[in-house]
C-alpha atoms as a PDB file:
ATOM      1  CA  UNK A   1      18.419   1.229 -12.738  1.00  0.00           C
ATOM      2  CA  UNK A   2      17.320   3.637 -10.462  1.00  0.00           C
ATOM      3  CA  UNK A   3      18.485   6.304 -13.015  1.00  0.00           C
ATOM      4  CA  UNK A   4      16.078   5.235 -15.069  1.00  0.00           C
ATOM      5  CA  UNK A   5      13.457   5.001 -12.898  1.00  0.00           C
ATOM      6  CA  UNK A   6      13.770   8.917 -12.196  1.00  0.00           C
ATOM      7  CA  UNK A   7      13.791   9.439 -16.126  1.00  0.00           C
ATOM      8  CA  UNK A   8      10.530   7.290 -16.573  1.00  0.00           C
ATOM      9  CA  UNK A   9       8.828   9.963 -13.535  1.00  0.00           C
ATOM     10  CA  UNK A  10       9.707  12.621 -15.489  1.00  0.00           C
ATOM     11  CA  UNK A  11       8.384  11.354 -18.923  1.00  0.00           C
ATOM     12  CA  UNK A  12       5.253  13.637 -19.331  1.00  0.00           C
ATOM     13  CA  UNK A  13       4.404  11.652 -22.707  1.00  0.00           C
ATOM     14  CA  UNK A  14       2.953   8.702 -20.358  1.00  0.00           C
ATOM     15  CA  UNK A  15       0.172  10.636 -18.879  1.00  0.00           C
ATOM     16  CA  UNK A  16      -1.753  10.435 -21.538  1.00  0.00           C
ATOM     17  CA  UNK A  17      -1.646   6.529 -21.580  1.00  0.00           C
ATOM     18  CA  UNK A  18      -2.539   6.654 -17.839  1.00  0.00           C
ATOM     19  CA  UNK A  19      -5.529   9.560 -18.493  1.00  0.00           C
ATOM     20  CA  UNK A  20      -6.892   6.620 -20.603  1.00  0.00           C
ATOM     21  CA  UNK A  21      -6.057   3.708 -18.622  1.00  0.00           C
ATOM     22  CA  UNK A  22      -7.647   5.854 -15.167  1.00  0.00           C
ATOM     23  CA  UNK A  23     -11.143   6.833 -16.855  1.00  0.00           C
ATOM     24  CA  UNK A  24     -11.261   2.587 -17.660  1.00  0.00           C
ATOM     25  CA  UNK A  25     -10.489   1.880 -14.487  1.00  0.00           C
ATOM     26  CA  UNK A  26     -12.180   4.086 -11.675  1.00  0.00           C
ATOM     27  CA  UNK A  27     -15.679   3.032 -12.338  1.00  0.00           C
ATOM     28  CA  UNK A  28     -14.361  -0.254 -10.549  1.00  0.00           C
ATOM     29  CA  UNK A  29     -11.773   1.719  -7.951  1.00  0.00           C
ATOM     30  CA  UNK A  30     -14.104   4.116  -7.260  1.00  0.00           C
ATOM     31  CA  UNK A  31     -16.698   2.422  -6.076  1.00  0.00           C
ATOM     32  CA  UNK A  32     -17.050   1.773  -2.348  1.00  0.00           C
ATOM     33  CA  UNK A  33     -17.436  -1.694  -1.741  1.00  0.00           C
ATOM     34  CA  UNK A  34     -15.584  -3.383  -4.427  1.00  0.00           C
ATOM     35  CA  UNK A  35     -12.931  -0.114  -4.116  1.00  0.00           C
ATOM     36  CA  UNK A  36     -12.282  -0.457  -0.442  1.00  0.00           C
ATOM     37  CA  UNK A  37     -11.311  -4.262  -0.893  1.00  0.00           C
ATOM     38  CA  UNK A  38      -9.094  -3.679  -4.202  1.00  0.00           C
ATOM     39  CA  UNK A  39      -7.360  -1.420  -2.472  1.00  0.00           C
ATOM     40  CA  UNK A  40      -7.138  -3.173   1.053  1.00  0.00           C
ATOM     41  CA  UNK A  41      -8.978  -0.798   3.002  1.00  0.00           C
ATOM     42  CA  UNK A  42     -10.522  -4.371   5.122  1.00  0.00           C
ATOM     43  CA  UNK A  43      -7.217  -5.462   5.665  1.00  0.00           C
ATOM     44  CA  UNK A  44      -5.436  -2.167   7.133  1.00  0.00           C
ATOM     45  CA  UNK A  45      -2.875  -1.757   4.227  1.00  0.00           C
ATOM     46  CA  UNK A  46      -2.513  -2.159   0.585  1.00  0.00           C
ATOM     47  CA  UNK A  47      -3.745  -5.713  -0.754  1.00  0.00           C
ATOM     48  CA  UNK A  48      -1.828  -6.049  -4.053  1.00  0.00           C
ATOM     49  CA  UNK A  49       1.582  -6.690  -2.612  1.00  0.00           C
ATOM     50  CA  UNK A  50       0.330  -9.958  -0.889  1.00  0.00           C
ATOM     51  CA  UNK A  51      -1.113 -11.385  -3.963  1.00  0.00           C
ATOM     52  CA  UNK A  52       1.656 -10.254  -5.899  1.00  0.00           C
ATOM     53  CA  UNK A  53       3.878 -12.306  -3.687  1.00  0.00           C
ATOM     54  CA  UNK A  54       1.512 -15.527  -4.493  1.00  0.00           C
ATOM     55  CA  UNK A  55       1.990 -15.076  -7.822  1.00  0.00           C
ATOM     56  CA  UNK A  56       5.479 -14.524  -8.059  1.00  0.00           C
ATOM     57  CA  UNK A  57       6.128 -17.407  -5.833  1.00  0.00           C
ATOM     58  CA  UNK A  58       4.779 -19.733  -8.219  1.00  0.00           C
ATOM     59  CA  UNK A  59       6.435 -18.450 -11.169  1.00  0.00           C
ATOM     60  CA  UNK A  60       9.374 -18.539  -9.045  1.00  0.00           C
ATOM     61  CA  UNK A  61       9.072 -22.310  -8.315  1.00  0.00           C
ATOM     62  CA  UNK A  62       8.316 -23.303 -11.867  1.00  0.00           C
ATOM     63  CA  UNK A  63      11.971 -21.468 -12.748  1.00  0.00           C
ATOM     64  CA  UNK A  64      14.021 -23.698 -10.133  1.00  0.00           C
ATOM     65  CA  UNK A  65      12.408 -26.657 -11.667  1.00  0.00           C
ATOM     66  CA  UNK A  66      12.770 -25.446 -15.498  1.00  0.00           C
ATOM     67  CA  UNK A  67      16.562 -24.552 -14.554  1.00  0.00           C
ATOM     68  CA  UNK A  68      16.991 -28.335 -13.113  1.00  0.00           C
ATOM     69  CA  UNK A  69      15.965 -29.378 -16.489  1.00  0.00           C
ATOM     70  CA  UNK A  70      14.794 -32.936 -15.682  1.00  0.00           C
ATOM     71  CA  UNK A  71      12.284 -33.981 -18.075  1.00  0.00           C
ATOM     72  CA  UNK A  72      10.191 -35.285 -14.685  1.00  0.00           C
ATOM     73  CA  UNK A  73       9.649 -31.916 -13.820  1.00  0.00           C
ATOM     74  CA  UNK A  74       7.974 -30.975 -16.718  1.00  0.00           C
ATOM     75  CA  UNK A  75       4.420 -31.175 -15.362  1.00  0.00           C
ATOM     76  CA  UNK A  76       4.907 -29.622 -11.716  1.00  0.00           C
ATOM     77  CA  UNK A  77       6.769 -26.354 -13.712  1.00  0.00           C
ATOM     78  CA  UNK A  78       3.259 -26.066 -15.945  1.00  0.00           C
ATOM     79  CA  UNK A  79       1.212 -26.622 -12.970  1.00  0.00           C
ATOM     80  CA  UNK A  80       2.919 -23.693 -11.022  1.00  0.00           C
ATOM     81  CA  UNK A  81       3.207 -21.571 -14.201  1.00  0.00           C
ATOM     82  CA  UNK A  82      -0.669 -22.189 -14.477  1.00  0.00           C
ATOM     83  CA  UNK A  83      -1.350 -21.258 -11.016  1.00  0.00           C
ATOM     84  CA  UNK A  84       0.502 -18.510 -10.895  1.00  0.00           C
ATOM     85  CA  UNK A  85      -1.306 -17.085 -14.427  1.00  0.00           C
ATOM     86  CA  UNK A  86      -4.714 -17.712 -12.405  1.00  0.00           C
ATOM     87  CA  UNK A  87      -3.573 -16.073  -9.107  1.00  0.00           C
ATOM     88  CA  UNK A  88      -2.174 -12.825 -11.151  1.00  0.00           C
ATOM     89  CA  UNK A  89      -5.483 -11.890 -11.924  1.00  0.00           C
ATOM     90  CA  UNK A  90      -6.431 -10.718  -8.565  1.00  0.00           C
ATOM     91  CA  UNK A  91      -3.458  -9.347  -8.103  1.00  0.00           C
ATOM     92  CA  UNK A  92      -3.180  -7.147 -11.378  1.00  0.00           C
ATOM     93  CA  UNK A  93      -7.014  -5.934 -10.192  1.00  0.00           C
ATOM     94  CA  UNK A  94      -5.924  -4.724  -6.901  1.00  0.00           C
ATOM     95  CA  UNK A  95      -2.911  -2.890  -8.635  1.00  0.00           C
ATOM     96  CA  UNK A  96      -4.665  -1.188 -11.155  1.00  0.00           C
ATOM     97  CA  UNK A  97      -6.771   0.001  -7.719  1.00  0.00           C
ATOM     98  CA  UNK A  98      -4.063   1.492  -6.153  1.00  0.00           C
ATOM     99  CA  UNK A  99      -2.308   2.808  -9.421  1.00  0.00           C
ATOM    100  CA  UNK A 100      -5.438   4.848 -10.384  1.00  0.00           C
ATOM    101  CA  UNK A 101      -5.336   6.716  -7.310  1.00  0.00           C
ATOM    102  CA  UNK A 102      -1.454   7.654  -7.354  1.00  0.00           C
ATOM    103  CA  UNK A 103      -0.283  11.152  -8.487  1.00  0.00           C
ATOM    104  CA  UNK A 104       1.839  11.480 -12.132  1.00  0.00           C
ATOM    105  CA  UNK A 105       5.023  10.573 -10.886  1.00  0.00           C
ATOM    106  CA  UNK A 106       3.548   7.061  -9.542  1.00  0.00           C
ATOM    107  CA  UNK A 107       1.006   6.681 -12.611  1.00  0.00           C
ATOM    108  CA  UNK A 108       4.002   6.845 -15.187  1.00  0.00           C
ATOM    109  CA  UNK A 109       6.307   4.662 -12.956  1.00  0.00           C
ATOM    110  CA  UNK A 110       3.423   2.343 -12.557  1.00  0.00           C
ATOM    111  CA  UNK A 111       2.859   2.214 -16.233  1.00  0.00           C
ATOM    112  CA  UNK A 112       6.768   0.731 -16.657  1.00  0.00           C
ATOM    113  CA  UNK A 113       5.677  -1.722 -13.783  1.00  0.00           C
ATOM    114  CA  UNK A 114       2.729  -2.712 -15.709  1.00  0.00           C
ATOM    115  CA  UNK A 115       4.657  -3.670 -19.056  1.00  0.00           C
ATOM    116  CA  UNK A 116       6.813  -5.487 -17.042  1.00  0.00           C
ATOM    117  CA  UNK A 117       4.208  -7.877 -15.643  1.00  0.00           C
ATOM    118  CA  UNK A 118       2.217  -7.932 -18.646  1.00  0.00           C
ATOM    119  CA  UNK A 119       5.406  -8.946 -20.834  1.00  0.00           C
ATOM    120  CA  UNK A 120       6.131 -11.849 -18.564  1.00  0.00           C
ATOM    121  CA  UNK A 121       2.671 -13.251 -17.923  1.00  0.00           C
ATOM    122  CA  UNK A 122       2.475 -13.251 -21.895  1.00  0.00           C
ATOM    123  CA  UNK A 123       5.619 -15.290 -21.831  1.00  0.00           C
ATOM    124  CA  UNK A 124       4.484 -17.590 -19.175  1.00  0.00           C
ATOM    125  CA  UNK A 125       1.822 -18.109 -21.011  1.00  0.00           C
ATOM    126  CA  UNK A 126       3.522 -19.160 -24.137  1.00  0.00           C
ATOM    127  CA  UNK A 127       5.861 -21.144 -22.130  1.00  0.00           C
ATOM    128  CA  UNK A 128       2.821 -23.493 -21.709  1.00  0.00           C
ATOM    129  CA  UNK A 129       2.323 -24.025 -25.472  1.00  0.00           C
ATOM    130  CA  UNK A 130       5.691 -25.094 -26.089  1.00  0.00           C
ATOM    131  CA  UNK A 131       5.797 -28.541 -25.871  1.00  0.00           C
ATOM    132  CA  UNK A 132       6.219 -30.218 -22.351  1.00  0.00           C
ATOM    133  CA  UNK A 133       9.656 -30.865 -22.699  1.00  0.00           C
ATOM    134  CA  UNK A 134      10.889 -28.679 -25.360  1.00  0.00           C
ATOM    135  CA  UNK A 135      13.853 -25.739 -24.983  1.00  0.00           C
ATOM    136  CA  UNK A 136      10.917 -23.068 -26.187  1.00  0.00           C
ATOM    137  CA  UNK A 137       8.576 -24.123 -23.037  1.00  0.00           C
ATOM    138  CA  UNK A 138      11.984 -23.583 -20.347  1.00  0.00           C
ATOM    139  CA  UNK A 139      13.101 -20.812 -22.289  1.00  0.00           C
ATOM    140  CA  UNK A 140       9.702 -18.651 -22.314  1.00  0.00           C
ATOM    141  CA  UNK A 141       9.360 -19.259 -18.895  1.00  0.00           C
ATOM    142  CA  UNK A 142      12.537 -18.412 -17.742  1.00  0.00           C
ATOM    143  CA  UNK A 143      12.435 -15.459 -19.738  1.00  0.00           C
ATOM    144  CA  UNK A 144       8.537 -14.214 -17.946  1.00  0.00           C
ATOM    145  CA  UNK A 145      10.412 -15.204 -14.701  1.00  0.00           C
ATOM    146  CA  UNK A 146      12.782 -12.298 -15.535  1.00  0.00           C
ATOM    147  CA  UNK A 147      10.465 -10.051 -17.056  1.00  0.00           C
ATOM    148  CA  UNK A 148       8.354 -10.371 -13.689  1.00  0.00           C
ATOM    149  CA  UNK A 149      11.449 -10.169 -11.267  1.00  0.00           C
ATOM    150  CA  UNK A 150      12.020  -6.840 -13.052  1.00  0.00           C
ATOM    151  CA  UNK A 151       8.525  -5.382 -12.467  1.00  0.00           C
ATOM    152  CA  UNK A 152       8.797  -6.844  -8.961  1.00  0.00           C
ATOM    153  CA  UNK A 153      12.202  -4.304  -8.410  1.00  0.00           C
ATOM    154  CA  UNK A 154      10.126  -1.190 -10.159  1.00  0.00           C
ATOM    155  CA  UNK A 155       6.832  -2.224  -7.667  1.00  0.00           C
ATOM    156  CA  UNK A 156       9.333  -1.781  -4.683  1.00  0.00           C
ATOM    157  CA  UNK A 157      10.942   1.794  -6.376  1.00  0.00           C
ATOM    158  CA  UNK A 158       7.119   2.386  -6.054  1.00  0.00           C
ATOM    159  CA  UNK A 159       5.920   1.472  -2.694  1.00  0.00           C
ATOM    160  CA  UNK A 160       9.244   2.720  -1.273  1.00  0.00           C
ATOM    161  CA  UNK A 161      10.563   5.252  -3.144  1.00  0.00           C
ATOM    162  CA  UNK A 162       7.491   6.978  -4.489  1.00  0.00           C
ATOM    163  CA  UNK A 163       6.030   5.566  -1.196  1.00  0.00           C
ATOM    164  CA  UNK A 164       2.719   4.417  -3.259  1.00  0.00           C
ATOM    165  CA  UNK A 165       0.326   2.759  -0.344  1.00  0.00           C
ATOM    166  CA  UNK A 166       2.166   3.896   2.392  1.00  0.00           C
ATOM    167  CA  UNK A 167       0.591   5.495   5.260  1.00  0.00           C
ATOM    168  CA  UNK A 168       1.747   9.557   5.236  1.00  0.00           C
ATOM    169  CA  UNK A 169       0.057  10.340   8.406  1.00  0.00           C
ATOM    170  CA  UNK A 170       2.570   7.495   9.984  1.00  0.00           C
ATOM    171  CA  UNK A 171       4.462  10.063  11.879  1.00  0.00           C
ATOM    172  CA  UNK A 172       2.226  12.764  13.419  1.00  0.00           C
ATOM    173  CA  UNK A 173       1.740  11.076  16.648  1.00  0.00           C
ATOM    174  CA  UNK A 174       5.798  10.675  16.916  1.00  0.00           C
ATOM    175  CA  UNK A 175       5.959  14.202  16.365  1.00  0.00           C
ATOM    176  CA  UNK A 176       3.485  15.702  18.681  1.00  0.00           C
ATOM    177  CA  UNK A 177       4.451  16.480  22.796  1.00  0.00           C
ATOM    178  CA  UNK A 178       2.693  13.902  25.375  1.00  0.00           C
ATOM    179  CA  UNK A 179       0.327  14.534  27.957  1.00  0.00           C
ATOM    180  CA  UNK A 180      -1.809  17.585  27.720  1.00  0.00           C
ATOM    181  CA  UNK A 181      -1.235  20.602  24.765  1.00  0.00           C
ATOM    182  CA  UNK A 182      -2.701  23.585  24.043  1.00  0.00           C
ATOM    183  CA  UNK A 183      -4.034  24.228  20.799  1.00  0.00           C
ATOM    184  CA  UNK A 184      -6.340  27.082  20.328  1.00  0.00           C
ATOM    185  CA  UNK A 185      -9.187  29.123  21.882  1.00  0.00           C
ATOM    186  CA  UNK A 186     -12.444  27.578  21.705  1.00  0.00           C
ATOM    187  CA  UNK A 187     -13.675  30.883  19.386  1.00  0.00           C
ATOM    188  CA  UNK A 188     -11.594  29.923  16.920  1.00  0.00           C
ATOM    189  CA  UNK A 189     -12.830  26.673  15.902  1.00  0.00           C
ATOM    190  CA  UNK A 190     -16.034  27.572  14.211  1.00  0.00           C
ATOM    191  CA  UNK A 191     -19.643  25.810  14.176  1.00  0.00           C
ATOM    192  CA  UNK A 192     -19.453  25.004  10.746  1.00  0.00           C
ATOM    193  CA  UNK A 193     -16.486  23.606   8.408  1.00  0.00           C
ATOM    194  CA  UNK A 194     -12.962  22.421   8.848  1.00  0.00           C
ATOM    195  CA  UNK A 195     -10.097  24.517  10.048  1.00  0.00           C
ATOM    196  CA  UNK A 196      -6.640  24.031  10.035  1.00  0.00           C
ATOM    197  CA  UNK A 197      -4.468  24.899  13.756  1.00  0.00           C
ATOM    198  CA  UNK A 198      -0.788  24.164  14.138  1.00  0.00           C
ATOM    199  CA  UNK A 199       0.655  22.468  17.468  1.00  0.00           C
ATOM    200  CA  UNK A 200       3.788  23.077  16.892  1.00  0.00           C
ATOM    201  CA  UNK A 201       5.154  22.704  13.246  1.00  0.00           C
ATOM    202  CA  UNK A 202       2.439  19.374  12.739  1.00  0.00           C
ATOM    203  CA  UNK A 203      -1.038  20.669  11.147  1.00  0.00           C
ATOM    204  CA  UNK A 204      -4.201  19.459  13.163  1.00  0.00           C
ATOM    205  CA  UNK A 205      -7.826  19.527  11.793  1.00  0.00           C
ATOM    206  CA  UNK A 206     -10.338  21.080  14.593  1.00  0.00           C
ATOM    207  CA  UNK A 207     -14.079  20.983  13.891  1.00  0.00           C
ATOM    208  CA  UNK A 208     -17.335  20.626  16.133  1.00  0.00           C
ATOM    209  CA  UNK A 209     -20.024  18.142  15.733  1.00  0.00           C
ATOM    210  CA  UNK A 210     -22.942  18.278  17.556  1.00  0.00           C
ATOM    211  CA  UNK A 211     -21.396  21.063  20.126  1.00  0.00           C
ATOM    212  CA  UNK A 212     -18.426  18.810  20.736  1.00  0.00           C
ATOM    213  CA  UNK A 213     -14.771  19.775  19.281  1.00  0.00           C
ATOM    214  CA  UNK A 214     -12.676  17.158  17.560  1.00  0.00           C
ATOM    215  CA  UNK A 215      -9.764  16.900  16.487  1.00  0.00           C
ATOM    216  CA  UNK A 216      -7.945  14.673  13.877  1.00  0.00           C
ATOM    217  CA  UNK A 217      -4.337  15.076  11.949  1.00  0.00           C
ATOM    218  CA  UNK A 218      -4.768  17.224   9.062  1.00  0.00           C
ATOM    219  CA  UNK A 219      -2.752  14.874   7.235  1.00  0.00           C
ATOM    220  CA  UNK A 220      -4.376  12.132   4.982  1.00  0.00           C
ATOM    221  CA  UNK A 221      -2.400   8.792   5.055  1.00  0.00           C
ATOM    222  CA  UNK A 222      -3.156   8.137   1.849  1.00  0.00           C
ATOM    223  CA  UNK A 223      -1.100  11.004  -0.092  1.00  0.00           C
ATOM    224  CA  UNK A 224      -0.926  13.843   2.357  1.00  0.00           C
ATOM    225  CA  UNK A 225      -3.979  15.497   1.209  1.00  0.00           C
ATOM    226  CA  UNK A 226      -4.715  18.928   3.546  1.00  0.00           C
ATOM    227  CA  UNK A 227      -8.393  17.469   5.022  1.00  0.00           C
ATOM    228  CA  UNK A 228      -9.218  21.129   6.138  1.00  0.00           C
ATOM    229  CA  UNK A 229      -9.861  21.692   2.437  1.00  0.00           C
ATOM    230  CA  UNK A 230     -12.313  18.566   2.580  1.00  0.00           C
ATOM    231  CA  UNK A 231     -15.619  18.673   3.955  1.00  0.00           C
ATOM    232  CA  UNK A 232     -18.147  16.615   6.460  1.00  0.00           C
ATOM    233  CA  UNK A 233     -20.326  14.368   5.078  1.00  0.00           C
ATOM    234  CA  UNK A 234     -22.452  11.516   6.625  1.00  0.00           C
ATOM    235  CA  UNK A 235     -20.430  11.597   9.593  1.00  0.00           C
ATOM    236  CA  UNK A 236     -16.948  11.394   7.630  1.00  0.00           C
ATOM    237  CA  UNK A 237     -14.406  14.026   7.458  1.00  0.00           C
ATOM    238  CA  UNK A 238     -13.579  14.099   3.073  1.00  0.00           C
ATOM    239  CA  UNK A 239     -10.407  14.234   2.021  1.00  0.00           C
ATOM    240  CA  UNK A 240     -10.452  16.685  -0.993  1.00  0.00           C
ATOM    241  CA  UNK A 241      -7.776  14.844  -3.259  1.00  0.00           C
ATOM    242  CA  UNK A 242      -9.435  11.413  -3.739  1.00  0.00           C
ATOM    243  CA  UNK A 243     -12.005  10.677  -1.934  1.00  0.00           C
ATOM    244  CA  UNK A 244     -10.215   9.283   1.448  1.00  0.00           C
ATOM    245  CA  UNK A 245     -13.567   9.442   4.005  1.00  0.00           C
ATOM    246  CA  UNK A 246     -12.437   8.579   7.943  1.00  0.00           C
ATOM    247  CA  UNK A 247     -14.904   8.542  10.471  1.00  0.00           C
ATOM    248  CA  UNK A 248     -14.929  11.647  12.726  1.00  0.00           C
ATOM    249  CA  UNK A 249     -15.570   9.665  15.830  1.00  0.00           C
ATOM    250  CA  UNK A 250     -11.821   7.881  15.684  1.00  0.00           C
ATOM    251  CA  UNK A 251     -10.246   8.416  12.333  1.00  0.00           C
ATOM    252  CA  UNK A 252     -10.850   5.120  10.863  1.00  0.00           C
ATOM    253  CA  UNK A 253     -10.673   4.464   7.214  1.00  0.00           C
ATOM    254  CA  UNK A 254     -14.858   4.254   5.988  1.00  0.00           C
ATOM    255  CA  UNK A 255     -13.951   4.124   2.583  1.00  0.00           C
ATOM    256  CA  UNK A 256     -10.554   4.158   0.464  1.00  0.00           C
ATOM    257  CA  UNK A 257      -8.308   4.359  -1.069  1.00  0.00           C
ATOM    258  CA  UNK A 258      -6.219   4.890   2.328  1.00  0.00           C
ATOM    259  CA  UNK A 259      -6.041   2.074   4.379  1.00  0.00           C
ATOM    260  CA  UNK A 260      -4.732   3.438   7.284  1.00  0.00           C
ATOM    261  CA  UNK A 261      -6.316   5.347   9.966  1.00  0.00           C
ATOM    262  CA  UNK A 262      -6.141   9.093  10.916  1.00  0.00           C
ATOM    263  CA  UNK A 263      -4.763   9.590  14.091  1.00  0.00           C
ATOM    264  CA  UNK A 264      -7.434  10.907  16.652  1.00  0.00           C
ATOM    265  CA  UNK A 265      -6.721  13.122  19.569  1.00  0.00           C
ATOM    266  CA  UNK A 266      -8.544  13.120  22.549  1.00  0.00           C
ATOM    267  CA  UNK A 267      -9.806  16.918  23.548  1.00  0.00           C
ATOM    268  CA  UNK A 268     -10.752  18.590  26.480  1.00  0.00           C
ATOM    269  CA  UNK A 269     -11.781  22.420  27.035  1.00  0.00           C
ATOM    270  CA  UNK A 270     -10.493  24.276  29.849  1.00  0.00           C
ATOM    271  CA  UNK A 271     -10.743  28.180  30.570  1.00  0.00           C
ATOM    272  CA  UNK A 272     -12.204  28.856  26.721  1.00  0.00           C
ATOM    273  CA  UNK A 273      -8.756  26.753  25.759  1.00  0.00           C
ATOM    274  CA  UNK A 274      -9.038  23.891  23.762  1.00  0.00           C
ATOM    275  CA  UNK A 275      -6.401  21.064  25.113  1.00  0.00           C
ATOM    276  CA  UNK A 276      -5.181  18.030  23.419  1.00  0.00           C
ATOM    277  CA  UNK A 277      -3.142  14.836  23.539  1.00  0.00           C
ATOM    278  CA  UNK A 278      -2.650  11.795  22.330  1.00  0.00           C
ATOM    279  CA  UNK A 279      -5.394   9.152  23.135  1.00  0.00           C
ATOM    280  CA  UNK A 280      -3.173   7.281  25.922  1.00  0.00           C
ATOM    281  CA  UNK A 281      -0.034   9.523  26.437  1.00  0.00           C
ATOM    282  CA  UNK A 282       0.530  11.246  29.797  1.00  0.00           C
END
């Protein structure tokens, strides 16, 4: 399976279907408000894999009473099938969030994802036109139930393998020393723009706002973006790949799609040296 997941992130021919399917979607994704709470920017991480887990759940219940096959349960498995067609909704919304912000490998993996779902909602769906106690109701349910536990396996190749919604800036602050560092001369961060200083092998981003130097990671959670080739705006440091804006003051997210934080270090300036460490560390 996983064999042909790496084939389907190599299949170029998608990216035309996901060109399509991005333009028809980022009006909605990439607007702030409605964008930051698709893609869970409110809640701290990604929103669609708690809905999706609603939804599933339901279909899931509906298949252990279809597989019982007592007539009785004929009712409870269309209720649950129904809920669970409702609940998807929000759930597909938030997904199509995150997907349109992924790179190609993710898009065209999220495309296979996508047909997945969509053929099993359509067959949970039918499943509720086929009679309430007929084979073609248990059958076309059981059938979406499998169609949606395989979209559920390629949505975790995603958010662990492809590591779609996962926060990339997780490990700077395990990789950077405690208590007080040296990280440049004060000369060299300048009065205007972004610029990039290593401590160590981990990339920092130095700028000064209102005579004060700050310092973030220059890593964006979101996808790794480089945020010294961003830019400052309304208070936010931009990320330059999509959109990512984090407030200078601590890092936090002020609008998506990352939903987790950049980590801030606190910064002191001693003989013309610029010192940092981590807010809290030695």
């Amino acid at each position: 399976m996983v064999q042909l997941l790496d084939k389907v992130e190599r299949w170029e021919r998608l990216d035309d279907v996901s060109s399509l399917l991005t333009s028809a979607v980022q009006p909605v994704a990439g607007s702030r408000r409605l964008g930051n709470l698709l893609t869970g920017v409110p809640f701290g991480h990604p929103l669609h894999p708690a809905l999706a887990q609603v939804s599933l759940g339901f279909f899931a219940a509906a298949g252990l009473l279809d597989l019982r096959g007592r007539s009785s349960d004929s009712a409870a498995s269309r209720t649950l099938i129904a809920a669970g067609l409702v609940s998807s909704a929000p759930a597909v919304a938030a997904g199509l969030a995150d997907w349109s912000h992924g790179h190609e490998q993710q898009q065209r993996t999220g495309l296979l994802h996508a047909a997945a779902n969509t053929a099993g909602l359509m067959l949970s769906a039918a499943s509720l036109l086929g009679g309430r106690r007929g084979r073609m109701h248990r059958a076309a349910a059981l059938a979406g139930l499998t169609s949606l536990s395989a979209a559920a396996y390629v949505g975790g190749h995603l958010a662990f393998r492809q590591a779609l919604g996962a926060n990339h800036a997780e490990h700077v602050p395990h990789r950077l020393p405690t208590g007080w560092a040296a990280l440049c001369r004060i000369d060299e961060v300048p009065e205007q723009g972004l610029v990039q200083r290593l401590l160590g092998d981990q990339p920092l981003l130095a700028f000064r706002l209102d005579g004060d130097i700050r310092v973030l990671s220059d890593v964006c959670p979101h996808l790794a973006g480089p945020l010294h080739e961003g830019e400052l705006r309304d208070g936010c440091v931009v990320c330059p790949w999509h959109g990512s804006a984090f407030r200078v003051t601590d890092g936090s997210v002020h609008s998506g799609p990352a939903t987790a934080p950049v980590p801030a270090l606190e910064v002191r300036v001693q003989d013309g040296t610029v010192l940092i460490r981590l807010p809290g560390a030695g």
